[in-house]
PDB file of N, CA and C in Angstrom:
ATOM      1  N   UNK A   1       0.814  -1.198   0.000  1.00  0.00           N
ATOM      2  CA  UNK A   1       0.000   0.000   0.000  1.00  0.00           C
ATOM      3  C   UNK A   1       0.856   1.261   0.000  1.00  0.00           C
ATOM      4  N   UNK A   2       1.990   0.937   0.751  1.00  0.00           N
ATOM      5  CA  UNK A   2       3.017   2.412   0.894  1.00  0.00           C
ATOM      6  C   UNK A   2       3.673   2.436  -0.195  1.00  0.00           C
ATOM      7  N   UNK A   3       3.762   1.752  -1.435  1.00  0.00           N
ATOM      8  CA  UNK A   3       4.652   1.836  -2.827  1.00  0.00           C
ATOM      9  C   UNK A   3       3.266   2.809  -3.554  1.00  0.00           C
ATOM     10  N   UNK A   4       2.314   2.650  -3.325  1.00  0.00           N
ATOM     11  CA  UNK A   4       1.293   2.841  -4.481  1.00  0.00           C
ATOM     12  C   UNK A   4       0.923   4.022  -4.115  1.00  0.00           C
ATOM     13  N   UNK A   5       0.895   4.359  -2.864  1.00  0.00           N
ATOM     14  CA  UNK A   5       0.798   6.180  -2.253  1.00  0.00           C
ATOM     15  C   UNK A   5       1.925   6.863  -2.741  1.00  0.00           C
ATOM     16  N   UNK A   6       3.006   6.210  -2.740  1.00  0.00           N
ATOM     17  CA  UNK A   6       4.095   6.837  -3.135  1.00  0.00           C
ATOM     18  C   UNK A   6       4.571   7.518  -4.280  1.00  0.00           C
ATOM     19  N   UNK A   7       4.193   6.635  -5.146  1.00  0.00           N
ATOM     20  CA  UNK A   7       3.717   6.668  -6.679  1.00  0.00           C
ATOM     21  C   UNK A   7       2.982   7.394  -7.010  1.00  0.00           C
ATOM     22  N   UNK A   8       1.815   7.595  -6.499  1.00  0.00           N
ATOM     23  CA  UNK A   8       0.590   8.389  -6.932  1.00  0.00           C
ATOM     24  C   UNK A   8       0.958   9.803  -6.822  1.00  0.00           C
ATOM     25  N   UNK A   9       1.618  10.385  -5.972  1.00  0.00           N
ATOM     26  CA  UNK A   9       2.153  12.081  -6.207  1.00  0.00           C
ATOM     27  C   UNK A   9       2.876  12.130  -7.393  1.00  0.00           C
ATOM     28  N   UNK A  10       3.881  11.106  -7.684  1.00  0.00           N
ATOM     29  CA  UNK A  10       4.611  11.872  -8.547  1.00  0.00           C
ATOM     30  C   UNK A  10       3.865  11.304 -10.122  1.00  0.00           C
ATOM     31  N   UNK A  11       3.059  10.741 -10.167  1.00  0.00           N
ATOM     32  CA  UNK A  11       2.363  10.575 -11.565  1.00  0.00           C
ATOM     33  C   UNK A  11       1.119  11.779 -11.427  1.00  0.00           C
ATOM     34  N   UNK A  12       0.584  12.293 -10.085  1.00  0.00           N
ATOM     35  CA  UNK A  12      -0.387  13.571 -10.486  1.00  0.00           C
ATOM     36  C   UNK A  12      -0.100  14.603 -10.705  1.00  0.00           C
ATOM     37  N   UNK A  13       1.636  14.797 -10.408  1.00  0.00           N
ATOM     38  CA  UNK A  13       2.651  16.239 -10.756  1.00  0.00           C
ATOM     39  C   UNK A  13       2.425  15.955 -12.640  1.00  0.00           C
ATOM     40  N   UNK A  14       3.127  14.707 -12.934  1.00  0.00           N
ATOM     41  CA  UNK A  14       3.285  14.417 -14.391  1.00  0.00           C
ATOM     42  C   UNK A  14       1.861  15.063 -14.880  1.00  0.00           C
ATOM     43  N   UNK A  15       0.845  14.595 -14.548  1.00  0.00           N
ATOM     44  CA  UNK A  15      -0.247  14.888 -14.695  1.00  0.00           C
ATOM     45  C   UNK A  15      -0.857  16.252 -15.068  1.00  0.00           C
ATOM     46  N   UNK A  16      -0.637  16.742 -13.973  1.00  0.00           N
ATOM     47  CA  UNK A  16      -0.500  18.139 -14.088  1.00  0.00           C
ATOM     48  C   UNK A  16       0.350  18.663 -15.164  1.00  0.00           C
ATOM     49  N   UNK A  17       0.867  18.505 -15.218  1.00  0.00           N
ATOM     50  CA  UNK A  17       2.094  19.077 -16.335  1.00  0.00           C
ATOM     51  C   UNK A  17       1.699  18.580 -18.110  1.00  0.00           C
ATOM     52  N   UNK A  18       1.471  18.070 -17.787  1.00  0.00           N
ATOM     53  CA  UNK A  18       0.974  17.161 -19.057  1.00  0.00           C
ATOM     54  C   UNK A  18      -0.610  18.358 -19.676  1.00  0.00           C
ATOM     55  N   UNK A  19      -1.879  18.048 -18.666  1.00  0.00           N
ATOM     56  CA  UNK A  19      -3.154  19.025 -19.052  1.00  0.00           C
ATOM     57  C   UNK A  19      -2.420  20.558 -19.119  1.00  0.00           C
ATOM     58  N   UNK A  20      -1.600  21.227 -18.373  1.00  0.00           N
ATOM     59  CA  UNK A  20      -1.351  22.811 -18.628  1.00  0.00           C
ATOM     60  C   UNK A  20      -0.439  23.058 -18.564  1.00  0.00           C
ATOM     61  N   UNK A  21       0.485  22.194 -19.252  1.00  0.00           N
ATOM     62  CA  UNK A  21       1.530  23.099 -20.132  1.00  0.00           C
ATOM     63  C   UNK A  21       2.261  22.041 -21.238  1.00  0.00           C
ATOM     64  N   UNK A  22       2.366  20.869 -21.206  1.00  0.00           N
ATOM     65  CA  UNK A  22       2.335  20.604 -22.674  1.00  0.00           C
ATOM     66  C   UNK A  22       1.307  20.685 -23.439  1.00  0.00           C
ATOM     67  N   UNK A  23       0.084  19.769 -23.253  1.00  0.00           N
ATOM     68  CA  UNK A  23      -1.076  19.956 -24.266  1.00  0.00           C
ATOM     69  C   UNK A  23      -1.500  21.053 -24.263  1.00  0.00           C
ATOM     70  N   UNK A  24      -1.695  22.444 -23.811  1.00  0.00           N
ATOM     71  CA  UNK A  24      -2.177  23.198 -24.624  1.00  0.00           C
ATOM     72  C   UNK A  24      -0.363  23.837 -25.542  1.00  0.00           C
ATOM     73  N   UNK A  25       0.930  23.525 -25.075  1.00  0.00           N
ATOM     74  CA  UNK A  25       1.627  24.338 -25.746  1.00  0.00           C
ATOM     75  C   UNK A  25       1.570  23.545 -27.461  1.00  0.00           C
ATOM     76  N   UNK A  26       1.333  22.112 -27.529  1.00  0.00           N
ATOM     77  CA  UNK A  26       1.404  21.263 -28.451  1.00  0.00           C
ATOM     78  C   UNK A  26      -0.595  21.724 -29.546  1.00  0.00           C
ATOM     79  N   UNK A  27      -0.782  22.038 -29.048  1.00  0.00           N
ATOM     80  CA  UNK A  27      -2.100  22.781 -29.427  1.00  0.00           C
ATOM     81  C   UNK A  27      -1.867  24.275 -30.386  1.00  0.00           C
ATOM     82  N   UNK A  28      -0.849  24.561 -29.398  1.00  0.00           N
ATOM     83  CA  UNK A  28      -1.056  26.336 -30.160  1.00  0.00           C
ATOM     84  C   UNK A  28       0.312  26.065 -31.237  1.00  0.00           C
ATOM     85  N   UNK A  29       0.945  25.338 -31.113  1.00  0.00           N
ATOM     86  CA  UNK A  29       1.994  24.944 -32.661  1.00  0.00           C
ATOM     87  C   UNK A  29       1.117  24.314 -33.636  1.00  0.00           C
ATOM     88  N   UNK A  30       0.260  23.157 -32.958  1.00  0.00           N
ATOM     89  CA  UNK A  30      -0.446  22.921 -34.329  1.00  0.00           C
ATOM     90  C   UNK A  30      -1.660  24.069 -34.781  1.00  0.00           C
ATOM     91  N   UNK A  31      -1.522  25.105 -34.367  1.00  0.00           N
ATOM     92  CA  UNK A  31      -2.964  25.804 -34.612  1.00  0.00           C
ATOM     93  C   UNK A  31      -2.247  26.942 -35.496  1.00  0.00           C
ATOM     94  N   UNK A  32      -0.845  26.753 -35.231  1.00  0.00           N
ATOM     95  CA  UNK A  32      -0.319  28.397 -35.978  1.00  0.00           C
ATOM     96  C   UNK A  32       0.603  27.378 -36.886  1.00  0.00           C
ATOM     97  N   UNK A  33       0.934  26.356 -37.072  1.00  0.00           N
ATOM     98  CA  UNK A  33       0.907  25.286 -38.235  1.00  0.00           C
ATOM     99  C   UNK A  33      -0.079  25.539 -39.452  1.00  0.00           C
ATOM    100  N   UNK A  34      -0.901  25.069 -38.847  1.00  0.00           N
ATOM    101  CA  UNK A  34      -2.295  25.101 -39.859  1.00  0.00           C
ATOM    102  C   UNK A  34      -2.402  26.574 -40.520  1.00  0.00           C
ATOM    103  N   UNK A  35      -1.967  27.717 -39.557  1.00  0.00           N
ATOM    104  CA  UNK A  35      -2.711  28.988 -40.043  1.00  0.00           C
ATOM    105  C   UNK A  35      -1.329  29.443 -41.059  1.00  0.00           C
ATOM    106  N   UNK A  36       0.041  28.816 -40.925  1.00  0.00           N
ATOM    107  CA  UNK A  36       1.078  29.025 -41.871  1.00  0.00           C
ATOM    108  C   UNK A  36       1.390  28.338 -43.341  1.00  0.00           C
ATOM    109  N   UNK A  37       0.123  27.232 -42.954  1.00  0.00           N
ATOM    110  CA  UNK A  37      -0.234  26.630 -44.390  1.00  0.00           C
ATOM    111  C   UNK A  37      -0.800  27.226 -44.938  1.00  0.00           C
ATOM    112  N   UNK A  38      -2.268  27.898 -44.250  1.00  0.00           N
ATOM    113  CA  UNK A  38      -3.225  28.708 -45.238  1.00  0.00           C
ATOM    114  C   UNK A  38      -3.298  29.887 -45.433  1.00  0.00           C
ATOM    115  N   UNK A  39      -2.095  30.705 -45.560  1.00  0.00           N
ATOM    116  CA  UNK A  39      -1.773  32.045 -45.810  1.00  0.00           C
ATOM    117  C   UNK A  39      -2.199  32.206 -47.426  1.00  0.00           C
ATOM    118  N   UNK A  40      -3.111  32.857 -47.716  1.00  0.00           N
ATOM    119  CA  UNK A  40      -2.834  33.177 -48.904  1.00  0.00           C
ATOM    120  C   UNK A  40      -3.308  34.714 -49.953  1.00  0.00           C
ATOM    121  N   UNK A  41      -2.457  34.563 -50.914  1.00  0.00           N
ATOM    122  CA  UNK A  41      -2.771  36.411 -51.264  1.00  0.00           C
ATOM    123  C   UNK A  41      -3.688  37.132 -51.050  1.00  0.00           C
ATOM    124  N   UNK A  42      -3.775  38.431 -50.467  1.00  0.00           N
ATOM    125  CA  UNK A  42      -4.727  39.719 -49.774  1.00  0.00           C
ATOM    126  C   UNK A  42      -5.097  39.423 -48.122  1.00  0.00           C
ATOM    127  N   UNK A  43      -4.451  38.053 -47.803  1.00  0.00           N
ATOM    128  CA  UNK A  43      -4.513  38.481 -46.630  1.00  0.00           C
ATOM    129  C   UNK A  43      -3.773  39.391 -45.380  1.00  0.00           C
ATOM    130  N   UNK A  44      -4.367  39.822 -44.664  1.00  0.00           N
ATOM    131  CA  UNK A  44      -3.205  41.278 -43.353  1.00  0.00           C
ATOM    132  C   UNK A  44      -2.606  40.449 -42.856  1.00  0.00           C
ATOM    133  N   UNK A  45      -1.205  40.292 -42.582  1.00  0.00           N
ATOM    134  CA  UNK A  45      -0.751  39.705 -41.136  1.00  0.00           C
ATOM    135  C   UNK A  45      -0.007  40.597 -40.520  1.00  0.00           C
ATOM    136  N   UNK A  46       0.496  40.154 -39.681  1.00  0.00           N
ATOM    137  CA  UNK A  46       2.045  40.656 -39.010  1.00  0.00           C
ATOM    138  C   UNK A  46       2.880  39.799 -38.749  1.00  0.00           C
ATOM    139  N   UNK A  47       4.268  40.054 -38.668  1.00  0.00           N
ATOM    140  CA  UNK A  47       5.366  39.085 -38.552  1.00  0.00           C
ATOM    141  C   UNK A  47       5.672  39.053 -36.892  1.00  0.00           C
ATOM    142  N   UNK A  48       6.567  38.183 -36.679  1.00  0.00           N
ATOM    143  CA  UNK A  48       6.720  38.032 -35.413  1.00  0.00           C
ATOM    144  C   UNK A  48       7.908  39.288 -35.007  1.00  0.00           C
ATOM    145  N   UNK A  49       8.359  40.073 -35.579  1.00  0.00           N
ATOM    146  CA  UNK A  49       9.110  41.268 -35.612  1.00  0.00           C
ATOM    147  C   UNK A  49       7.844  42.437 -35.304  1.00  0.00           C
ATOM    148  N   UNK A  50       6.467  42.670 -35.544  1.00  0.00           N
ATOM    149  CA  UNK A  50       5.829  43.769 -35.735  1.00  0.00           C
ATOM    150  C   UNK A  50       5.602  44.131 -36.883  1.00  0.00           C
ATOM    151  N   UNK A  51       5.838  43.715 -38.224  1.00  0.00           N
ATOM    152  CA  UNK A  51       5.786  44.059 -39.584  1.00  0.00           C
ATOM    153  C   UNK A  51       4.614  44.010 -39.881  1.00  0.00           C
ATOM    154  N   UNK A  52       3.206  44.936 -40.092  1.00  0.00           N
ATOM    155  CA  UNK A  52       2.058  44.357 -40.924  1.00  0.00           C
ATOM    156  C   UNK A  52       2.224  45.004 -42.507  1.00  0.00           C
ATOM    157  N   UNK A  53       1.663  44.088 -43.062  1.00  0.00           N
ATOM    158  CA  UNK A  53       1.509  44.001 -44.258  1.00  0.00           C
ATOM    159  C   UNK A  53       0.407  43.109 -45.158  1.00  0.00           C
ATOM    160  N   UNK A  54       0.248  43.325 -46.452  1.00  0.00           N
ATOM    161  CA  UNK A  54      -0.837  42.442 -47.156  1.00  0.00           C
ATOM    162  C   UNK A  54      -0.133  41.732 -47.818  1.00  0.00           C
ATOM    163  N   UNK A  55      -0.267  40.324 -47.732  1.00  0.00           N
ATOM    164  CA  UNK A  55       0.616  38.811 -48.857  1.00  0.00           C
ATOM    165  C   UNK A  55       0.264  39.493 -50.124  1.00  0.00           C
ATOM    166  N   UNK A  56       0.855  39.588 -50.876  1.00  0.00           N
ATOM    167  CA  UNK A  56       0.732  39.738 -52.424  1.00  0.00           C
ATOM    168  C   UNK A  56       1.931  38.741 -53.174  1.00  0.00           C
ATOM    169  N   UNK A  57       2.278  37.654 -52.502  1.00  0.00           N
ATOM    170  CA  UNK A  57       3.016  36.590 -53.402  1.00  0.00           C
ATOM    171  C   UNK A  57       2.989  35.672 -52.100  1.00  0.00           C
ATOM    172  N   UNK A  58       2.875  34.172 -52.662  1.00  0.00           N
ATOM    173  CA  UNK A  58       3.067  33.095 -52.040  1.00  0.00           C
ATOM    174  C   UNK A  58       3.414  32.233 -52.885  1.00  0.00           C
ATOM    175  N   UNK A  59       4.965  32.103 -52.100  1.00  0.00           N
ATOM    176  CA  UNK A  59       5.707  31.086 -52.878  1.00  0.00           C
ATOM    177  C   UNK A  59       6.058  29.628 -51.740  1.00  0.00           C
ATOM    178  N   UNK A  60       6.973  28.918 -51.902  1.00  0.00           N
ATOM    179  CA  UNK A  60       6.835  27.197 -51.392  1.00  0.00           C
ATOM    180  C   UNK A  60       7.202  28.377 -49.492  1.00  0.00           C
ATOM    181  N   UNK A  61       8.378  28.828 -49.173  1.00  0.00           N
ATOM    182  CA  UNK A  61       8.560  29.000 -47.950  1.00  0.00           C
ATOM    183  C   UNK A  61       8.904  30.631 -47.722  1.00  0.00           C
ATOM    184  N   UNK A  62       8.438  31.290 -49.136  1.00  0.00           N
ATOM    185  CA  UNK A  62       9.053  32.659 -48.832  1.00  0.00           C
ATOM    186  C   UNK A  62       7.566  33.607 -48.823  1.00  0.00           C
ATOM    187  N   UNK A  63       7.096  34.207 -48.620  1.00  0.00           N
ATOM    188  CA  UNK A  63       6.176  35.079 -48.617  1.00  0.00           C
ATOM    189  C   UNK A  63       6.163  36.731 -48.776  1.00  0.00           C
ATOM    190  N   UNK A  64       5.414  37.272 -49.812  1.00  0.00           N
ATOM    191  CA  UNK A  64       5.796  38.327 -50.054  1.00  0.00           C
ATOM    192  C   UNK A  64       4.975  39.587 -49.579  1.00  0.00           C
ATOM    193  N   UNK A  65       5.442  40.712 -49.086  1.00  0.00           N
ATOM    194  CA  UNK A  65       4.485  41.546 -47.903  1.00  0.00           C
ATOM    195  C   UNK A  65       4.480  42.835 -49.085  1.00  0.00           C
ATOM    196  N   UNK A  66       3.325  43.482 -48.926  1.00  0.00           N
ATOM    197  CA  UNK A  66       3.393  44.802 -49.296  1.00  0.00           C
ATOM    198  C   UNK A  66       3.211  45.621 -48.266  1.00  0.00           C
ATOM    199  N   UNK A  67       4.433  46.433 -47.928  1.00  0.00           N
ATOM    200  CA  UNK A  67       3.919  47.325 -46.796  1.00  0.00           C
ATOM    201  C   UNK A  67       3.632  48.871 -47.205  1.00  0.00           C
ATOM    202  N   UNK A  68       3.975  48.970 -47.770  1.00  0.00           N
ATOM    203  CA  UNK A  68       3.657  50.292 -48.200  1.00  0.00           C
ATOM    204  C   UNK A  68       3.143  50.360 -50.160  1.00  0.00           C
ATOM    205  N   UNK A  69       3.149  51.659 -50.714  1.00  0.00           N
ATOM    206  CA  UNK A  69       2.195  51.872 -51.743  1.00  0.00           C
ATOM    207  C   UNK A  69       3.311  50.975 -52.657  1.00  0.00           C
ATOM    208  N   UNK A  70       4.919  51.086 -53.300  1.00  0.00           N
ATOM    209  CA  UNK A  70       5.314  50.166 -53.711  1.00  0.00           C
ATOM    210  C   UNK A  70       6.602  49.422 -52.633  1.00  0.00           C
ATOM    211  N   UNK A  71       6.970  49.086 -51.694  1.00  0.00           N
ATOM    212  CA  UNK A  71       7.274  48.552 -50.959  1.00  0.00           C
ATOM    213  C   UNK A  71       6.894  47.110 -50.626  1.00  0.00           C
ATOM    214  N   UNK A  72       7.756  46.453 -50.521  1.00  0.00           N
ATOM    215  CA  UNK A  72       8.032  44.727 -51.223  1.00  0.00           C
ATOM    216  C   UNK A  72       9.223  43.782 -50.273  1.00  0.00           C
ATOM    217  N   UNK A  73       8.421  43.736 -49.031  1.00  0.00           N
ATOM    218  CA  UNK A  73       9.521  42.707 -48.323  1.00  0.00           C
ATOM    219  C   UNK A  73       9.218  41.203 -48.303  1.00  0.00           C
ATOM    220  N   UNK A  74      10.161  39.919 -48.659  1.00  0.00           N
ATOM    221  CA  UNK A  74       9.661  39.028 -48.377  1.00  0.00           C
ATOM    222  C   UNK A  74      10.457  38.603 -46.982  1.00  0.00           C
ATOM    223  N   UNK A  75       9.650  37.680 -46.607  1.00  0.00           N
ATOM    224  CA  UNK A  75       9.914  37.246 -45.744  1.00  0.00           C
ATOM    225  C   UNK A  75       9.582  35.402 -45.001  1.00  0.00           C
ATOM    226  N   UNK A  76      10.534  34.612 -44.598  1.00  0.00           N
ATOM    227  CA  UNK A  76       9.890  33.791 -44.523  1.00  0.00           C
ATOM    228  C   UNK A  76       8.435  33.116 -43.679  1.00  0.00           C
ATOM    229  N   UNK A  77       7.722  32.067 -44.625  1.00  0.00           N
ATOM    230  CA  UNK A  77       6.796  31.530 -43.984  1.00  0.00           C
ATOM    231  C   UNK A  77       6.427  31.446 -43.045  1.00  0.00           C
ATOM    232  N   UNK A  78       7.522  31.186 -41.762  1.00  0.00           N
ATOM    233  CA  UNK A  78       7.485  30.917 -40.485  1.00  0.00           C
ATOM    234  C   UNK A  78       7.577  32.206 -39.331  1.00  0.00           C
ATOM    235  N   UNK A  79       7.678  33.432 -40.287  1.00  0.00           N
ATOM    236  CA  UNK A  79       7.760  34.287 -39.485  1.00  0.00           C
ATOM    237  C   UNK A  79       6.514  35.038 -39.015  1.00  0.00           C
ATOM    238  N   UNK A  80       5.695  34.763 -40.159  1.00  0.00           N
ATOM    239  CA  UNK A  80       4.160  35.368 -39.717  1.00  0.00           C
ATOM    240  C   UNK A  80       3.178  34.624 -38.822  1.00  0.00           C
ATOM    241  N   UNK A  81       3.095  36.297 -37.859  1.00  0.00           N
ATOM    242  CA  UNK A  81       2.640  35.144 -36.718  1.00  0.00           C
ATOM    243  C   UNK A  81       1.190  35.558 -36.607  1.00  0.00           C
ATOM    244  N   UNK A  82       0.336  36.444 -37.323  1.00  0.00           N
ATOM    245  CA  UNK A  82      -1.197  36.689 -37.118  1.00  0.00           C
ATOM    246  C   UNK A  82      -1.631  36.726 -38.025  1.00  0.00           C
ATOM    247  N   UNK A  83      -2.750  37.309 -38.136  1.00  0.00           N
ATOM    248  CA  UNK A  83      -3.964  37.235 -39.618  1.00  0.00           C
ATOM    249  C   UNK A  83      -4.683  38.538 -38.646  1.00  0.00           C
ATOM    250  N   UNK A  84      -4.657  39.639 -39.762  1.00  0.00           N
ATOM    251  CA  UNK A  84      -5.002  40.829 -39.269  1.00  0.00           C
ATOM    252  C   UNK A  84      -5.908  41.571 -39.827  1.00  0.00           C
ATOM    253  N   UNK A  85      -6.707  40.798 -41.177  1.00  0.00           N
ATOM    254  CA  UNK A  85      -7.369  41.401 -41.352  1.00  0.00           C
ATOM    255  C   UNK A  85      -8.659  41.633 -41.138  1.00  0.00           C
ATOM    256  N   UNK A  86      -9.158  41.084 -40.148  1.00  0.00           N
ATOM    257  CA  UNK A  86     -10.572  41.843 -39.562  1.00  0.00           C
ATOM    258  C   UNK A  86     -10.373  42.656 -38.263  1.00  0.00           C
ATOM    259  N   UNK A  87      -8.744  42.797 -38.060  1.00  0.00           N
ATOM    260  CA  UNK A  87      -8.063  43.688 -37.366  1.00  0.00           C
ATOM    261  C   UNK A  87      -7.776  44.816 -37.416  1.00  0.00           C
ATOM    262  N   UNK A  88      -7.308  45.324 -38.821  1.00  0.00           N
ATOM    263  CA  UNK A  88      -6.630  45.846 -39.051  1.00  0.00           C
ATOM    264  C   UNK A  88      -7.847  47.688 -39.490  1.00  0.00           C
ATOM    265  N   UNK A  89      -8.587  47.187 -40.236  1.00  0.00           N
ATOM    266  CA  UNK A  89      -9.735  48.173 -40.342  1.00  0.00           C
ATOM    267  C   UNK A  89      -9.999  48.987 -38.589  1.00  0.00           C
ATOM    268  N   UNK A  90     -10.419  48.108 -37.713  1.00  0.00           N
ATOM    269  CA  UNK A  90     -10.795  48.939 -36.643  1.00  0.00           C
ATOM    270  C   UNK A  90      -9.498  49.643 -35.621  1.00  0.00           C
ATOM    271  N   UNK A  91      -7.907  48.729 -36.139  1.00  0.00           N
ATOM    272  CA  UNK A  91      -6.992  49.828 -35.549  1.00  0.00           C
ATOM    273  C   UNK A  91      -7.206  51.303 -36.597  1.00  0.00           C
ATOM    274  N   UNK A  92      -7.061  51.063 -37.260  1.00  0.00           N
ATOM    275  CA  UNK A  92      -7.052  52.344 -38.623  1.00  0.00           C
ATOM    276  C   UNK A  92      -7.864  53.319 -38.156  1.00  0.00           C
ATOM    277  N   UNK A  93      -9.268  53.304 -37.587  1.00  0.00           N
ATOM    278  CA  UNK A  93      -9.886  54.005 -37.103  1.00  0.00           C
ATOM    279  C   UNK A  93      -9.782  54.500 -35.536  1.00  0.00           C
ATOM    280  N   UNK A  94      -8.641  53.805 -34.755  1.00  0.00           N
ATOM    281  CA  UNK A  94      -9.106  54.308 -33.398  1.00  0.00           C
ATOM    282  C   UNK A  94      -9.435  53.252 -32.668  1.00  0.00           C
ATOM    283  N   UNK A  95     -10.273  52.593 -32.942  1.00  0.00           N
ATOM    284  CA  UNK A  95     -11.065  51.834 -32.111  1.00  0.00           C
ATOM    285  C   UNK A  95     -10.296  51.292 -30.874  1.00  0.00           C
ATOM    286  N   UNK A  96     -10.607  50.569 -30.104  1.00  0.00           N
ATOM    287  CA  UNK A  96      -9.938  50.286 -29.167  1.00  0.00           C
ATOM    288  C   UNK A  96     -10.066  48.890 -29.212  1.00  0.00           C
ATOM    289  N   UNK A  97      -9.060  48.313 -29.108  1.00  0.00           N
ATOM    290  CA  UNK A  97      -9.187  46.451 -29.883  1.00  0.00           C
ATOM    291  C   UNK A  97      -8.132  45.686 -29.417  1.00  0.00           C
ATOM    292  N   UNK A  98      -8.057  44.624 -28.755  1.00  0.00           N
ATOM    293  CA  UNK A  98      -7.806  43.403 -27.890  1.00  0.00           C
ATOM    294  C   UNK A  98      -7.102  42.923 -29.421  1.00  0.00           C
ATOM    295  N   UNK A  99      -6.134  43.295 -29.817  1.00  0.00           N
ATOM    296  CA  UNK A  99      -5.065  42.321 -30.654  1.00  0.00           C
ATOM    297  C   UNK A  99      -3.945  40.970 -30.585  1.00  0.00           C
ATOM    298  N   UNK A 100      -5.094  40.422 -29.291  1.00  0.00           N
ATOM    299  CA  UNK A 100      -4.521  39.259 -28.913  1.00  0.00           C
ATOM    300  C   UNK A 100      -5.502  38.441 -29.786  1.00  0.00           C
ATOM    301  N   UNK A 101      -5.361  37.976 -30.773  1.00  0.00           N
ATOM    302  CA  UNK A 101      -6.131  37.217 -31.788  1.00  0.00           C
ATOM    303  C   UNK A 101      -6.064  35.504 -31.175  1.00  0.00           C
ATOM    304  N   UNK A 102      -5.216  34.838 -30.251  1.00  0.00           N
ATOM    305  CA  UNK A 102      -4.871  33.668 -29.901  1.00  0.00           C
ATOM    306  C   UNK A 102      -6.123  33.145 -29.095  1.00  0.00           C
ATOM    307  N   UNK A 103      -7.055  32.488 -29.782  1.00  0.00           N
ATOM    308  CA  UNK A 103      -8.695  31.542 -29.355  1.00  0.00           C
ATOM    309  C   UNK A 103      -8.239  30.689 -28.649  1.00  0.00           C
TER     310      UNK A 103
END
């Protein structure tokens, strides 16, 4: 009986560790996985630097930003880290807006 009490703390620590903080960190890679597959032209993002811009080229791992009227940075795939465009309209105006986009 005293092996199996013994045991039982350190598999409900594992436990713990396991529900809140691997599975959801293994959650939010596959969720910004998925959203780095489906980037595609006219959409807003921002890079993980602060860069927003609109995709106007998608190529295999490079992606191409327009940030300004002719201004043309690419940058890679893996660096864009949001989708901004139902964002991006209500910063433009002011609004006051929770740009933590992460569901």
């Amino acid at each position: 009986m005293g092996d199996i009490t013994g045991l039982l703390f350190p598999l409900a620590i594992m436990a713990v560790f396991y529900f809140f903080i691997i599975r959801p960190q293994q959650k939010k890679q596959k969720d910004q996985k998925a959203f780095s597959a489906n980037l595609k032209r006219g959409d807003e993002v921002v890079t993980n630097s602060g860069m927003i811009g609109k995709i106007s080229k998608v190529e295999d791992n490079v992606i191409t930003l327009q940030v300004g009227q002719k201004t043309f940075l690419r940058f890679l795939r893996g660096t864009i880290s949001k989708e901004m465009t139902e964002l991006l309209p209500k910063i433009n105006t002011g609004e006051v807006v929770d740009t933590n986009v992460d569901k």
